[in-house]
C-alpha atoms as a PDB file:
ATOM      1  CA  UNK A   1       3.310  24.331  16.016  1.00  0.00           C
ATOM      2  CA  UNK A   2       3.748  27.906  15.817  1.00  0.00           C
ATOM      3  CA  UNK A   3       7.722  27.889  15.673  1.00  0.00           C
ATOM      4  CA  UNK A   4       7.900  25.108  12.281  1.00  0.00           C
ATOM      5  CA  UNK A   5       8.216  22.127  14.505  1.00  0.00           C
ATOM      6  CA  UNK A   6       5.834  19.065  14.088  1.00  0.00           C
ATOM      7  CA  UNK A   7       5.055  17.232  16.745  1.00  0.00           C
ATOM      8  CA  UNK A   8       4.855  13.667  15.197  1.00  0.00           C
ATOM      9  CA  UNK A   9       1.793  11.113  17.303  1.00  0.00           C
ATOM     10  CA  UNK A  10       4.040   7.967  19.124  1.00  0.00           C
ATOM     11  CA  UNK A  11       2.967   4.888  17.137  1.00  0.00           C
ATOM     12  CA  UNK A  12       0.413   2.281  18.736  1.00  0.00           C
ATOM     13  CA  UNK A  13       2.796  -0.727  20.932  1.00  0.00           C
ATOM     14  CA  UNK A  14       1.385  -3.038  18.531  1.00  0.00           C
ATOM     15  CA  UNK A  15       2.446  -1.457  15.095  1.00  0.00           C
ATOM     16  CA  UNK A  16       5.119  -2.609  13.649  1.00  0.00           C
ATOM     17  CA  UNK A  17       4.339  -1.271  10.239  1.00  0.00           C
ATOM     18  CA  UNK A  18       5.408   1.385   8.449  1.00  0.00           C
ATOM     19  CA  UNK A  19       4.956   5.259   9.457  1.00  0.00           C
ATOM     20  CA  UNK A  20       3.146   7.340   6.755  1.00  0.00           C
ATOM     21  CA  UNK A  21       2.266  10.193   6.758  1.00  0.00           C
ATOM     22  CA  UNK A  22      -0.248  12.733   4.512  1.00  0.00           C
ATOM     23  CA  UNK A  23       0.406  15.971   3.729  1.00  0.00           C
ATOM     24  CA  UNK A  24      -1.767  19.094   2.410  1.00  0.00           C
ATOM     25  CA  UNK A  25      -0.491  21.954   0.650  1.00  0.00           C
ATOM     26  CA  UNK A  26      -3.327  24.604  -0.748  1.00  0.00           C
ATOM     27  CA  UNK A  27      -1.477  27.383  -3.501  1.00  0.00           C
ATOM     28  CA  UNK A  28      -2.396  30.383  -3.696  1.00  0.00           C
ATOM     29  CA  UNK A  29      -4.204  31.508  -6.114  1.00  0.00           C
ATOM     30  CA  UNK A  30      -1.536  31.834  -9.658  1.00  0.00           C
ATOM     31  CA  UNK A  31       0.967  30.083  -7.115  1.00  0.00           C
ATOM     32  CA  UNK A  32      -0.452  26.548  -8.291  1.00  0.00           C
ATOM     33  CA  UNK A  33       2.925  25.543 -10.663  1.00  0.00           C
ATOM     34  CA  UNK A  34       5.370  27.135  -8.048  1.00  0.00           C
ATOM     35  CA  UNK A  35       3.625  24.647  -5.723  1.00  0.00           C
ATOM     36  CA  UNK A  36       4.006  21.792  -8.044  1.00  0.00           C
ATOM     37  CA  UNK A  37       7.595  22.573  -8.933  1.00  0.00           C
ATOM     38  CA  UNK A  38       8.415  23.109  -5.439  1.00  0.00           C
ATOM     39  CA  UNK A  39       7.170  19.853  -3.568  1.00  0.00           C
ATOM     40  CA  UNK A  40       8.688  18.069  -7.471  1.00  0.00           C
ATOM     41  CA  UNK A  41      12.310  18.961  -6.524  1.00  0.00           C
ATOM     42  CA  UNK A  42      11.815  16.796  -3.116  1.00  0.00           C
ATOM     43  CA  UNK A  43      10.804  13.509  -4.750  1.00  0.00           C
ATOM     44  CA  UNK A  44      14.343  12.853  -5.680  1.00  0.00           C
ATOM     45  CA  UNK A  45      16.188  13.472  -2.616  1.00  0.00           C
ATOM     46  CA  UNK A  46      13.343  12.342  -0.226  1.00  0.00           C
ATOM     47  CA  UNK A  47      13.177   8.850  -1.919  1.00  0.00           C
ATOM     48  CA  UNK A  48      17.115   8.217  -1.326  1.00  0.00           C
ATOM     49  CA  UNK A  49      16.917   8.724   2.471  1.00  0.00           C
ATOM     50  CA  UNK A  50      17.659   6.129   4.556  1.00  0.00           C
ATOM     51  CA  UNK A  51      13.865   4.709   5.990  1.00  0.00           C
ATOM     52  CA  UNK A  52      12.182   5.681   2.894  1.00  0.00           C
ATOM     53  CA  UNK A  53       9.671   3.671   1.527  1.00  0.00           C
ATOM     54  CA  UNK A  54       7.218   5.442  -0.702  1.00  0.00           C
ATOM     55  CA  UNK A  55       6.616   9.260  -1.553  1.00  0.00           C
ATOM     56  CA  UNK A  56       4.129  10.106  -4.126  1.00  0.00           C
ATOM     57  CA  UNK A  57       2.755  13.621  -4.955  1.00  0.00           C
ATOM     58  CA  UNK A  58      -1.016  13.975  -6.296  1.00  0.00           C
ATOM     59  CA  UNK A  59      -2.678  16.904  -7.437  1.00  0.00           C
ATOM     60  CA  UNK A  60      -6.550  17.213  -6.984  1.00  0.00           C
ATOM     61  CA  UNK A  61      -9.064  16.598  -9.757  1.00  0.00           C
ATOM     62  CA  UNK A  62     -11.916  19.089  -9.089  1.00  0.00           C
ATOM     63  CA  UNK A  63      -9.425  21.770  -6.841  1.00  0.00           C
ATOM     64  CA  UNK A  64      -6.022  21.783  -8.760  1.00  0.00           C
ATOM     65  CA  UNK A  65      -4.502  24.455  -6.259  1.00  0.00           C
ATOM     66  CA  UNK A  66      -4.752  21.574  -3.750  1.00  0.00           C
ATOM     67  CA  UNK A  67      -1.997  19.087  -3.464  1.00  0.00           C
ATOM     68  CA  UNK A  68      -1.351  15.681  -1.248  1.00  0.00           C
ATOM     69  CA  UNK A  69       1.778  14.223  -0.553  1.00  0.00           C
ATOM     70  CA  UNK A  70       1.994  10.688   0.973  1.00  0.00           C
ATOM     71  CA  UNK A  71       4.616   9.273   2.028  1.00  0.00           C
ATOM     72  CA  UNK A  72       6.094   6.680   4.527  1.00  0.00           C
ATOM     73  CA  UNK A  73       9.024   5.365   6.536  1.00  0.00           C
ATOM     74  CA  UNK A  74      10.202   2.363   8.426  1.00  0.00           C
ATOM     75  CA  UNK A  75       9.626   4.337  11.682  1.00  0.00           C
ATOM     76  CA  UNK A  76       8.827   7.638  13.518  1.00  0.00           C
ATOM     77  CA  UNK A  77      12.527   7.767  14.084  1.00  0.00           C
ATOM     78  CA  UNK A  78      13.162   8.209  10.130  1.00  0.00           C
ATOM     79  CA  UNK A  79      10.475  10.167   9.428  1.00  0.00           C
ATOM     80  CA  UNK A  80      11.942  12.325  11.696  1.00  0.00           C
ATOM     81  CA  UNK A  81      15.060  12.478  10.595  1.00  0.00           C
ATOM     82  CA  UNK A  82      13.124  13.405   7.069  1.00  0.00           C
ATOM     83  CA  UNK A  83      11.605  16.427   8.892  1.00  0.00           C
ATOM     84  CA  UNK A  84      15.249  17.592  10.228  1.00  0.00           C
ATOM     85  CA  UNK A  85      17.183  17.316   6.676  1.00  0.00           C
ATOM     86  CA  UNK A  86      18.064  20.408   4.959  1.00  0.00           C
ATOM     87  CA  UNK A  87      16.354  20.057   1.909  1.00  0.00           C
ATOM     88  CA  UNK A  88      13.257  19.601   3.905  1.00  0.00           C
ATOM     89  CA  UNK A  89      13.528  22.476   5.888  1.00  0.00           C
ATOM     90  CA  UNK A  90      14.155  24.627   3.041  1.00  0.00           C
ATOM     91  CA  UNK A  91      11.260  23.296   1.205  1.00  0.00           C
ATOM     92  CA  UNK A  92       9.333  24.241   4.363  1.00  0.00           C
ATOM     93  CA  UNK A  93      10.398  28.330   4.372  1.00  0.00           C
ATOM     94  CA  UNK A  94      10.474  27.868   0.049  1.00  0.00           C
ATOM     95  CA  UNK A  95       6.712  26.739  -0.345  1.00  0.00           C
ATOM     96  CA  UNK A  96       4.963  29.005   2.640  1.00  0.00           C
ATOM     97  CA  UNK A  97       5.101  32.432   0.457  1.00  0.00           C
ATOM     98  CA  UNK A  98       3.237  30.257  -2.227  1.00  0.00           C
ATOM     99  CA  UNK A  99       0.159  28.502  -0.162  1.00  0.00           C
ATOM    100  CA  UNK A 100      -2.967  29.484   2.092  1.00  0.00           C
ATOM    101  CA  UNK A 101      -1.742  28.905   5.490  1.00  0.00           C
ATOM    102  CA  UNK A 102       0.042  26.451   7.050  1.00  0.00           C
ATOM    103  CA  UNK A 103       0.883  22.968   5.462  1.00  0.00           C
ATOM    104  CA  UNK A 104      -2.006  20.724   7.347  1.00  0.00           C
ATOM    105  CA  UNK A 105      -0.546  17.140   7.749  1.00  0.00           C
ATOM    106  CA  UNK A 106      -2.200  13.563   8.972  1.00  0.00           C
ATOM    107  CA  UNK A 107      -0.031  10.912  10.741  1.00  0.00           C
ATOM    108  CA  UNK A 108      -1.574   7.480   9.860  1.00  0.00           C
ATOM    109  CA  UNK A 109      -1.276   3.438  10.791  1.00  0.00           C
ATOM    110  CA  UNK A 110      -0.837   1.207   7.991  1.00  0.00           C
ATOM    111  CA  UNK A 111      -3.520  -1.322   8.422  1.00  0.00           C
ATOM    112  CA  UNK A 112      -2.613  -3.581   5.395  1.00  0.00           C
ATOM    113  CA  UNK A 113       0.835  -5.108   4.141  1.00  0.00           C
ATOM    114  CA  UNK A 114       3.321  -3.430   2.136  1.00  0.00           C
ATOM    115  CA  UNK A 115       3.104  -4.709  -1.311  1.00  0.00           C
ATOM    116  CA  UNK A 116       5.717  -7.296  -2.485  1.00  0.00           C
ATOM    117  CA  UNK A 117       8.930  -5.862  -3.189  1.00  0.00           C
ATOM    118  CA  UNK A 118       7.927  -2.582  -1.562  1.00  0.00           C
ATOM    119  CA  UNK A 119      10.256  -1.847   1.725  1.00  0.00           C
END
């Protein structure tokens, strides 16, 4: 959405998994370690939210200016309450100077289990 919001999908009646989520971040050009640094600093305080499961950052082999987060949560409801923290939101106005656009993001259903000991 045009004013920062995300509208997050409703998950199927059936799932009962968790709610992950992938998101895209493309640096601009000499902006590529700003990028990296940026979405960094929010692996700490994203993994000790309440509802968070995993959060892993990759970097891409053949376009290194384009990064993927994953991540998920035990429910919309915490993922949403991810989206509404502080340190998220100022991660949000931090990284926009430094990529192409804005962040493009996929909402996904977990078809498999959650490995042992994960969640």
């Amino acid at each position: 959405m045009s004013d920062g919001r995300v509208v997050l999908p409703e998950p199927d009646e059936d799932e009962s998994g968790p709610y992950c989520h992938l998101g895209f971040a493309k640096a601009k050009p000499g902006s590529e370690d700003d990028v990296e640094k940026l979405i960094l600093d929010l692996v700490e305080p994203l993994r000790a939210e309440d509802g968070a499961i995993e959060f892993h950052v990759h970097r891409d082999r053949a376009d290194r200016s384009l990064f993927v987060i994953y991540e998920s949560f035990r429910s919309k409801a915490h993922l949403e309450r991810h989206l509404a923290q502080p340190h998220t939101q100022e991660f949000r106005r931090l990284i926009q100077p430094h990529v192409e656009g804005p962040l493009r993001q996929q909402f996904l259903r977990m078809c498999s289990d959650l490995p042992v000991g994960v969640g």
